[in-house]
C-alpha atoms as a PDB file:
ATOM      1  CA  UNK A   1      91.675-154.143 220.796  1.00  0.00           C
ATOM      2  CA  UNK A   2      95.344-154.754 220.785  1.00  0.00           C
ATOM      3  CA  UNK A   3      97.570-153.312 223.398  1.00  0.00           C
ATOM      4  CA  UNK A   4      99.995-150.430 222.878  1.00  0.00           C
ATOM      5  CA  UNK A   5     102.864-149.910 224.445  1.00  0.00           C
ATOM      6  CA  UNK A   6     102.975-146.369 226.393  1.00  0.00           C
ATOM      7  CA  UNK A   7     106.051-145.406 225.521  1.00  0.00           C
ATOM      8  CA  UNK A   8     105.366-145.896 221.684  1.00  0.00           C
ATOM      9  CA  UNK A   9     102.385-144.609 221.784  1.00  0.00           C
ATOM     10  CA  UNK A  10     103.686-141.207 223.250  1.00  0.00           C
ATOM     11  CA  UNK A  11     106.268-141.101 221.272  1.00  0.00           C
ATOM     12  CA  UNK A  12     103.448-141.104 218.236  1.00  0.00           C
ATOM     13  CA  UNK A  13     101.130-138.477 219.501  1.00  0.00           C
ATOM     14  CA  UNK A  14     104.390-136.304 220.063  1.00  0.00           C
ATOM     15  CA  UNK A  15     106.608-136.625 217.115  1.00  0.00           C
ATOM     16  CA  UNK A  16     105.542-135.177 213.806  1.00  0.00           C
ATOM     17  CA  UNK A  17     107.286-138.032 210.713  1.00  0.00           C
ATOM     18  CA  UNK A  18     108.374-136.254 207.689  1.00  0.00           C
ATOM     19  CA  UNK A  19     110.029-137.543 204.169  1.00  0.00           C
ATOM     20  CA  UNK A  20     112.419-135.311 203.059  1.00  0.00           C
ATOM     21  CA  UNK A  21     114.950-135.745 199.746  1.00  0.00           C
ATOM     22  CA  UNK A  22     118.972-135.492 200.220  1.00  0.00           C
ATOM     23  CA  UNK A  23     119.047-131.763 199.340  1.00  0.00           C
ATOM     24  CA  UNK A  24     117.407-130.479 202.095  1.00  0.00           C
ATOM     25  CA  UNK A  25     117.769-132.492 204.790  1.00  0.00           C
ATOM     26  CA  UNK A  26     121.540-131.718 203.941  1.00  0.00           C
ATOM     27  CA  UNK A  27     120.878-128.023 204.785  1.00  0.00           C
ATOM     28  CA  UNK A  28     118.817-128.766 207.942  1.00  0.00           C
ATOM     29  CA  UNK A  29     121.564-130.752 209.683  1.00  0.00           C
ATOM     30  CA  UNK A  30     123.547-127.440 209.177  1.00  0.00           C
ATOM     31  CA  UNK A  31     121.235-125.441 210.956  1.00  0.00           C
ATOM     32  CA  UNK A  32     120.653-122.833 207.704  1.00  0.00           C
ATOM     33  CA  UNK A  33     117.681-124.552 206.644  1.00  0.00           C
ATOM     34  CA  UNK A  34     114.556-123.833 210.114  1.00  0.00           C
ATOM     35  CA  UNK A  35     112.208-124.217 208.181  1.00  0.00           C
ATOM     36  CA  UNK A  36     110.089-126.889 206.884  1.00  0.00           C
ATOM     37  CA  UNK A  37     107.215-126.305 204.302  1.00  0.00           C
ATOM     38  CA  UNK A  38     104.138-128.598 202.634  1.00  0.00           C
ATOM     39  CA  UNK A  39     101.180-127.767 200.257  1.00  0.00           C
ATOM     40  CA  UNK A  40      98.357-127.208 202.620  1.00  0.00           C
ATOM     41  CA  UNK A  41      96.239-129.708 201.830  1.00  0.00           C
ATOM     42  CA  UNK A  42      93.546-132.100 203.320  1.00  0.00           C
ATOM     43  CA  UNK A  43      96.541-134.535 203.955  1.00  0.00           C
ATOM     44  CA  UNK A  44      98.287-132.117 205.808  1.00  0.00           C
ATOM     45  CA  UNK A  45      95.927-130.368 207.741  1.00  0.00           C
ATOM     46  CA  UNK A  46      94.573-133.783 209.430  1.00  0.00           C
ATOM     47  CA  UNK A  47      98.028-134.086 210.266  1.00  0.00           C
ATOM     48  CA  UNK A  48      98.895-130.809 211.849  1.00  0.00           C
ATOM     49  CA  UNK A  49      94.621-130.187 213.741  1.00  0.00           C
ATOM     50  CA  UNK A  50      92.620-132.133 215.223  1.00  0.00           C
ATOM     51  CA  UNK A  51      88.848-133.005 214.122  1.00  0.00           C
ATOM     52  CA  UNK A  52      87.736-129.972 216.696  1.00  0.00           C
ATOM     53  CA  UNK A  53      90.127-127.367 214.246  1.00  0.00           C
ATOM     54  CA  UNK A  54      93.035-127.027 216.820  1.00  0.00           C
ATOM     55  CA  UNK A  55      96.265-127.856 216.503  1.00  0.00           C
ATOM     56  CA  UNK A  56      98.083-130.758 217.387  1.00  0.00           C
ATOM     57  CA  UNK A  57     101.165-130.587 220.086  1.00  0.00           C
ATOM     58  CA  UNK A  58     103.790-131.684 218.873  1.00  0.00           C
ATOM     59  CA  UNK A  59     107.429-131.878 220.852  1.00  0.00           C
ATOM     60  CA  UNK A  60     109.509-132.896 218.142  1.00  0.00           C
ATOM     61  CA  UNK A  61     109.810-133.699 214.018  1.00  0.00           C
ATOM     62  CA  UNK A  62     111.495-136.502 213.000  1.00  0.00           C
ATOM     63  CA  UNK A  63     113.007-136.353 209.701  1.00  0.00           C
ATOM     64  CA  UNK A  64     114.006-139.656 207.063  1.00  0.00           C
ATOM     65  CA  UNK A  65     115.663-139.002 203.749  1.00  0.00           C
ATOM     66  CA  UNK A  66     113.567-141.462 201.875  1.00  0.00           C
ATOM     67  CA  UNK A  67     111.862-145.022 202.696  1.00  0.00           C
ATOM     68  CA  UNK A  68     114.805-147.584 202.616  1.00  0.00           C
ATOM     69  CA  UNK A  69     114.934-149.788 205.723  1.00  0.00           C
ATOM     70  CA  UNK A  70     118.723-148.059 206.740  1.00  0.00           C
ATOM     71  CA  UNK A  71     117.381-144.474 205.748  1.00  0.00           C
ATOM     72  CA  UNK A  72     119.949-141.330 207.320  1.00  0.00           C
ATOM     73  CA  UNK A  73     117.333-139.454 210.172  1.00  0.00           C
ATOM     74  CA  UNK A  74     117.705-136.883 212.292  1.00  0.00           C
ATOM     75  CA  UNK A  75     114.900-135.025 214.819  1.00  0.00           C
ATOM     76  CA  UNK A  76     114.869-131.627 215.466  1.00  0.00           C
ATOM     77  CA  UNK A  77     112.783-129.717 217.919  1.00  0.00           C
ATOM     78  CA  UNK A  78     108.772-128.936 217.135  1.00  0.00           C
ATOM     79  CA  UNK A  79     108.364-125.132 217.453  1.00  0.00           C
ATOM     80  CA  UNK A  80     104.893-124.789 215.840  1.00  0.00           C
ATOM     81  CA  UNK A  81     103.450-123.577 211.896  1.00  0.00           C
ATOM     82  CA  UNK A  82     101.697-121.584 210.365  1.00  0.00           C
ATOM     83  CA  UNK A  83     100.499-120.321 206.450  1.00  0.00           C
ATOM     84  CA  UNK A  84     102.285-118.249 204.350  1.00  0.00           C
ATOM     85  CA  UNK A  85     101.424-117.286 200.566  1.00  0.00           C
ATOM     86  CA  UNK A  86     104.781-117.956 199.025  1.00  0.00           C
ATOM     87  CA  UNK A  87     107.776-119.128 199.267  1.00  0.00           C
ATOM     88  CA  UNK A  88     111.374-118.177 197.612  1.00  0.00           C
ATOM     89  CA  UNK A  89     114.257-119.254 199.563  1.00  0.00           C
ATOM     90  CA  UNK A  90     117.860-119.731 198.437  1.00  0.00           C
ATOM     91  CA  UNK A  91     120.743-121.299 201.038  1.00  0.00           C
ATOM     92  CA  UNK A  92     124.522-121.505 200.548  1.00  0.00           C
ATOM     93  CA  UNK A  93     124.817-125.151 199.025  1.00  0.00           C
ATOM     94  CA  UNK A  94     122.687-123.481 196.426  1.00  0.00           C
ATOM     95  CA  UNK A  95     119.593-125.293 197.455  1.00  0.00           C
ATOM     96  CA  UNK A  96     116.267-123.302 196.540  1.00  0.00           C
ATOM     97  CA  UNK A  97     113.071-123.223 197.659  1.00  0.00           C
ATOM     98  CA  UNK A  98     110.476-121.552 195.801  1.00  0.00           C
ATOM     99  CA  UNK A  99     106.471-122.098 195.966  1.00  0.00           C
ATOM    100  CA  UNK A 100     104.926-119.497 194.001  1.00  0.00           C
ATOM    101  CA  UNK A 101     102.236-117.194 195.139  1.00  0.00           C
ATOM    102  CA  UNK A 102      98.925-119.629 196.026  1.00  0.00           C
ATOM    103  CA  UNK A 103      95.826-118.017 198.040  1.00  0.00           C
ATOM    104  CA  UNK A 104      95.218-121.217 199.987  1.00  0.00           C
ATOM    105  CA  UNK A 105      99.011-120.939 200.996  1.00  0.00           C
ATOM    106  CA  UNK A 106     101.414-123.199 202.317  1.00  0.00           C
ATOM    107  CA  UNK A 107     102.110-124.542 205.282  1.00  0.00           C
ATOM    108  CA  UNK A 108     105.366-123.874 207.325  1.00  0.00           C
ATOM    109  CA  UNK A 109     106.682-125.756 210.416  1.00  0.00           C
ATOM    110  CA  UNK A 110     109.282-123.789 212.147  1.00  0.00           C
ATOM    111  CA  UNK A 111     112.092-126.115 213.572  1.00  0.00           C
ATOM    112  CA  UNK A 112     114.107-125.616 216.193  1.00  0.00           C
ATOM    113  CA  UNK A 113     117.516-127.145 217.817  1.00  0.00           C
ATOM    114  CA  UNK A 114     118.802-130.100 216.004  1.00  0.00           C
ATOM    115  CA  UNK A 115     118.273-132.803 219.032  1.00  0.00           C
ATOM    116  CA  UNK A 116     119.649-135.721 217.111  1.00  0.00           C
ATOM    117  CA  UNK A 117     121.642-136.816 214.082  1.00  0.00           C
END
């Protein structure tokens, strides 16, 4: 078994990673945009609970517009999730985000102070 550094490996179990495109991570480094959402899916869910069902605690999400090596990120502060049904959400650049009504529901992380850009 290899060794891990501490310090990464807290940073890890601590820090949600997220992909978002240009559009919103533009609102979020406003401040309009505190809220995050994803289809809840298998993918999702193993990222959000443990095996047992409950969730994971998280301190912090760190956001990267895209893959690239010299992507723009940002963190903001972790302040839990939950389900909702639907989604339809406009903001002033004219940004919308809409998720039509789903039973299953989606996923919503609630962000909090921007803690870097």
């Amino acid at each position: 078994m290899t060794d891990i550094n501490p310090k990464i490996y807290y940073h890890i179990m601590t820090t949600l990673v997220m992909i978002l495109n240009k559009k919103p991570s533009e609102v979020m480094k406003t401040g309009e945009k505190t809220y995050e959402y994803r289809e809840n899916t298998q993918y999702w869910n193993s990222r959000l609970y443990h095996k047992d069902g409950s969730s994971k605690k998280f301190q912090k999400v760190e956001f990267s517009n895209g893959y690239q090596k010299n992507r723009p990120q940002f963190t903001c502060e972790f302040k839990g999730f939950d389900i909702v049904n639907e989604v339809c959400t406009e903001y002033t650049t004219g940004f919308k985000v809409n998720y039509p009504y789903k039973k299953e529901g989606y996923i919503r992380i609630k962000l909090g102070e921007i803690l870097t850009l």
